[in-house]
C-alpha atoms as a PDB file:
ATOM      1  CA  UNK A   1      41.588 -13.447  23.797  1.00  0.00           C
ATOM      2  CA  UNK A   2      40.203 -10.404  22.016  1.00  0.00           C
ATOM      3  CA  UNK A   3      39.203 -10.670  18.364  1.00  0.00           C
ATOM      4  CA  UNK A   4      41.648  -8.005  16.471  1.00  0.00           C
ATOM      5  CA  UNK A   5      39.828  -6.419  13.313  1.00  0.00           C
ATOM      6  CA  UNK A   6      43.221  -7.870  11.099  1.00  0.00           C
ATOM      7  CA  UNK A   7      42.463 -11.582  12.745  1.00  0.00           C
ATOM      8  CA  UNK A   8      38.765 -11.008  11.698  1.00  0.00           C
ATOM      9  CA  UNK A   9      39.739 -10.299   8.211  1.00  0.00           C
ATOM     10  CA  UNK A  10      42.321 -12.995   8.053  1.00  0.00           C
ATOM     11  CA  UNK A  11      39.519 -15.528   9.361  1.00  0.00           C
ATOM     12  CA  UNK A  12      36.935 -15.075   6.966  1.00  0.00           C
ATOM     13  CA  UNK A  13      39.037 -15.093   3.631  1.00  0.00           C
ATOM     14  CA  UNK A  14      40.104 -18.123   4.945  1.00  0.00           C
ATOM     15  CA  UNK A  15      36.669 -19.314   5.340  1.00  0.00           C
ATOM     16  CA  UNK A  16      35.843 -17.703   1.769  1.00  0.00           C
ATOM     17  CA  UNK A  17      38.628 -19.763   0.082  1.00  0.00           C
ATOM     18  CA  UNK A  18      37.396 -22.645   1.624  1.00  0.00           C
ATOM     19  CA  UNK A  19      33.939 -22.194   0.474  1.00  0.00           C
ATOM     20  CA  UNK A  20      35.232 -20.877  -3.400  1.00  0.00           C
ATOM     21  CA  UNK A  21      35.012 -23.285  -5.964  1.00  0.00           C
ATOM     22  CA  UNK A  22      37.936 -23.566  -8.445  1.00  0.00           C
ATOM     23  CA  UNK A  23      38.567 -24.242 -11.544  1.00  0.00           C
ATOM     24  CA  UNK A  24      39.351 -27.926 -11.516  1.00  0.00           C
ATOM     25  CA  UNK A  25      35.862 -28.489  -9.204  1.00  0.00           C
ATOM     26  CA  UNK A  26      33.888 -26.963 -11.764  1.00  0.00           C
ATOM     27  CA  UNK A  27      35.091 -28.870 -14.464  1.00  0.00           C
ATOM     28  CA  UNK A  28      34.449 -31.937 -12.300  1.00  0.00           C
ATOM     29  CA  UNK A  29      30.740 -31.124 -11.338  1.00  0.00           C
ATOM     30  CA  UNK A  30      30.627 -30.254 -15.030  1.00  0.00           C
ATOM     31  CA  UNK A  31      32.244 -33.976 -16.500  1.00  0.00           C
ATOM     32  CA  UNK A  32      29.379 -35.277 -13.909  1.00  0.00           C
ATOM     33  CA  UNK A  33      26.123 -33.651 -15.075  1.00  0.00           C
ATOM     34  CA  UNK A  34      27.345 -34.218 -18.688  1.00  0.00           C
ATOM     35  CA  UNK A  35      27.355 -38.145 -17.871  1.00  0.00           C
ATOM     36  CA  UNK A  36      24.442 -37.867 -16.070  1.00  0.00           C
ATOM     37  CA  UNK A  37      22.097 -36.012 -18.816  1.00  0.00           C
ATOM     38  CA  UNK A  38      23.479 -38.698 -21.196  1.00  0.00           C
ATOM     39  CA  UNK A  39      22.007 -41.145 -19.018  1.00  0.00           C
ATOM     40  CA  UNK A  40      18.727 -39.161 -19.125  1.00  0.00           C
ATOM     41  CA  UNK A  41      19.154 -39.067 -22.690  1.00  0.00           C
ATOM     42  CA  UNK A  42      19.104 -42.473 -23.153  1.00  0.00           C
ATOM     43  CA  UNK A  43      16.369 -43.466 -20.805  1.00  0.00           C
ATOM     44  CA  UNK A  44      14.360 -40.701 -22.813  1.00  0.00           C
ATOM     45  CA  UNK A  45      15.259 -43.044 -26.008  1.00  0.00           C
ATOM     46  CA  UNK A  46      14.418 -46.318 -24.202  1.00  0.00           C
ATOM     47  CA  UNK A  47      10.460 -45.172 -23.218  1.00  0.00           C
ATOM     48  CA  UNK A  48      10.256 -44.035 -26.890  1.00  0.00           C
ATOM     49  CA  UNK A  49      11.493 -47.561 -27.907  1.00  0.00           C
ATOM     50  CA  UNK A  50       9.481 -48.904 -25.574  1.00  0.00           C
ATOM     51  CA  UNK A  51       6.568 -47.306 -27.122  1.00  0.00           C
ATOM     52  CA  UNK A  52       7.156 -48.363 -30.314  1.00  0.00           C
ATOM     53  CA  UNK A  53       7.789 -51.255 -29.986  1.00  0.00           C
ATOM     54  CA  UNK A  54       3.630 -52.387 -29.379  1.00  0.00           C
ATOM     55  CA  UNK A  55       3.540 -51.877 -33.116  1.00  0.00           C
ATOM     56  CA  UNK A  56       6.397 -54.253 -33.742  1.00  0.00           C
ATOM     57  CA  UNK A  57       4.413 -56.960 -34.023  1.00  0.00           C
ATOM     58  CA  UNK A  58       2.105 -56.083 -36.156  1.00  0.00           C
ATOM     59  CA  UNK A  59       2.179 -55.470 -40.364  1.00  0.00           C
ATOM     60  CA  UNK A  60       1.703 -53.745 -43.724  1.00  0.00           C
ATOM     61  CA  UNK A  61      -1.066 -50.968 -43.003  1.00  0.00           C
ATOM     62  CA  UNK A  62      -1.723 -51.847 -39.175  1.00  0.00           C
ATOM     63  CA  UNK A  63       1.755 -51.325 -38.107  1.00  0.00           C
ATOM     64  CA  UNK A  64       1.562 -47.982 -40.654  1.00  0.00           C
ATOM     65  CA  UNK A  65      -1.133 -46.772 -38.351  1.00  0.00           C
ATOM     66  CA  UNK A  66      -0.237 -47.923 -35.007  1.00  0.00           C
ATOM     67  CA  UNK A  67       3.011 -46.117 -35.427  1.00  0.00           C
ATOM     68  CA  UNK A  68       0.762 -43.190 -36.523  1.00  0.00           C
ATOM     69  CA  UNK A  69      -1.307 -43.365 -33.279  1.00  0.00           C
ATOM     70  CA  UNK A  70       2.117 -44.044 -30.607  1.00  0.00           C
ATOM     71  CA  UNK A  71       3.611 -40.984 -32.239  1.00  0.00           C
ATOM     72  CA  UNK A  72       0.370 -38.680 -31.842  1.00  0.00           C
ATOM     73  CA  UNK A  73       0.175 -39.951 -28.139  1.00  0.00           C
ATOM     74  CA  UNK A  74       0.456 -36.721 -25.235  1.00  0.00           C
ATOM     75  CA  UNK A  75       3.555 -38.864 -23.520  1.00  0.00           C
ATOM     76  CA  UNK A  76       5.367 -39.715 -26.935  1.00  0.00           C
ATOM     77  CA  UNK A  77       5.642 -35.791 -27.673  1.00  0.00           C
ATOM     78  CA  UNK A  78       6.433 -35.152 -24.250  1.00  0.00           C
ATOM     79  CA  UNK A  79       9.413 -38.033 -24.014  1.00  0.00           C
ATOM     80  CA  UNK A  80      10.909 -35.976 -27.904  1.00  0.00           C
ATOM     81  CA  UNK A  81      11.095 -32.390 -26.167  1.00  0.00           C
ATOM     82  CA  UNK A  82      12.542 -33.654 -23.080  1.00  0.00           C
ATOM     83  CA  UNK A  83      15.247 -35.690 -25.384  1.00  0.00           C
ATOM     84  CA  UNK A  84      15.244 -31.812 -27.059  1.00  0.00           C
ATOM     85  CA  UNK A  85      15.970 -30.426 -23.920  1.00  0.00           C
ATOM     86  CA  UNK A  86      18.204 -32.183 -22.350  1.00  0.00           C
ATOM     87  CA  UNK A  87      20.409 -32.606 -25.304  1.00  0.00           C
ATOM     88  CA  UNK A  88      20.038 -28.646 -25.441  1.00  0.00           C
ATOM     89  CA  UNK A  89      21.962 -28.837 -22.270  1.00  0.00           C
ATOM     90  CA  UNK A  90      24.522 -31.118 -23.026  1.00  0.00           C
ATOM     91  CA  UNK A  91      25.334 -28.639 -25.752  1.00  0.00           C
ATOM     92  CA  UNK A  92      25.636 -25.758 -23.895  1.00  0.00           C
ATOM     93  CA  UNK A  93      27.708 -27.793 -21.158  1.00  0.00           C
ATOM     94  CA  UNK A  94      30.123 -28.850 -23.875  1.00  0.00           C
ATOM     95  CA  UNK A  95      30.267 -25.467 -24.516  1.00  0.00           C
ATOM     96  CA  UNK A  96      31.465 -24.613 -21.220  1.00  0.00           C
ATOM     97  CA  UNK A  97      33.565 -27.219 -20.582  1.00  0.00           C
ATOM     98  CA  UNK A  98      35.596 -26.071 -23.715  1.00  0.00           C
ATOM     99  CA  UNK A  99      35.940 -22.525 -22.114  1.00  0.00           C
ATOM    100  CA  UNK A 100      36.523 -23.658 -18.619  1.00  0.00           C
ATOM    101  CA  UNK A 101      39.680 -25.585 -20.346  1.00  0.00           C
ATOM    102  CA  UNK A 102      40.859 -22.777 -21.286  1.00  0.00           C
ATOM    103  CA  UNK A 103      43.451 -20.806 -19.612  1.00  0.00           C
ATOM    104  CA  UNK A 104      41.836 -17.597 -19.476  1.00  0.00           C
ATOM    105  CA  UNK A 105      37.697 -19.337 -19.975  1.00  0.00           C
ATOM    106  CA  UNK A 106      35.985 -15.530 -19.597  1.00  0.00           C
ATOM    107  CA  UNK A 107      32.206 -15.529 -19.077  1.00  0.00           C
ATOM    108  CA  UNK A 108      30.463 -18.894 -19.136  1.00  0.00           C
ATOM    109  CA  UNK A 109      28.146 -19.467 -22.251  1.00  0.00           C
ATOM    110  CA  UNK A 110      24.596 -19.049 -20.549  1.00  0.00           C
ATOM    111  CA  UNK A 111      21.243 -20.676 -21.900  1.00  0.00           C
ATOM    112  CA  UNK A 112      19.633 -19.005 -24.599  1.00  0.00           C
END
């Protein structure tokens, strides 16, 4: 059977379609990572918990300064911008979520 240029054509935007991603999958994948950097969110909350809580038990002054000392740490400062970032995220995917329910969405808010 020999491969007409039409059949060709007719072939790949078949294939094309398949491969396209509507509307309806992108709000999906969207509703997904939302629930999934809210998870991230609160496991960023948990370690800083966690880290506060080894001044818990202590009082007055000492607990004033052990706070002092967790909250200067490298990993504490790290664990607030990643809660930073990833609830930068979450904005801008709330953002686009919004547009993407809309019936004519437009270009997709990008990072800033």
């Amino acid at each position: 059977m020999r491969l007409t240029e039409s059949r060709l054509r007719s072939i790949i935007r078949e294939e094309l379609s398949h491969l396209a991603e509507t509307k309806e999958d992108h709000i999906a994948g969207i509703i997904a990572k939302i629930e999934r950097l809210k998870n991230a969110v609160e496991n960023a909350k948990r370690g800083i918990a966690n880290m506060e809580a080894g001044a818990d038990f202590l009082t007055g002054d000492q607990y004033h300064y052990a706070m002092m000392d967790i909250r200067t740490m490298p990993g504490y400062h790290e664990k607030q911008t990643e809660i930073m970032n990833l609830e930068d995220k979450l904005d801008l995917l709330y953002k686009q979520l919004k547009q993407l329910k809309q019936d004519r969405p437009g270009e997709l808010a990008r990072p800033r």
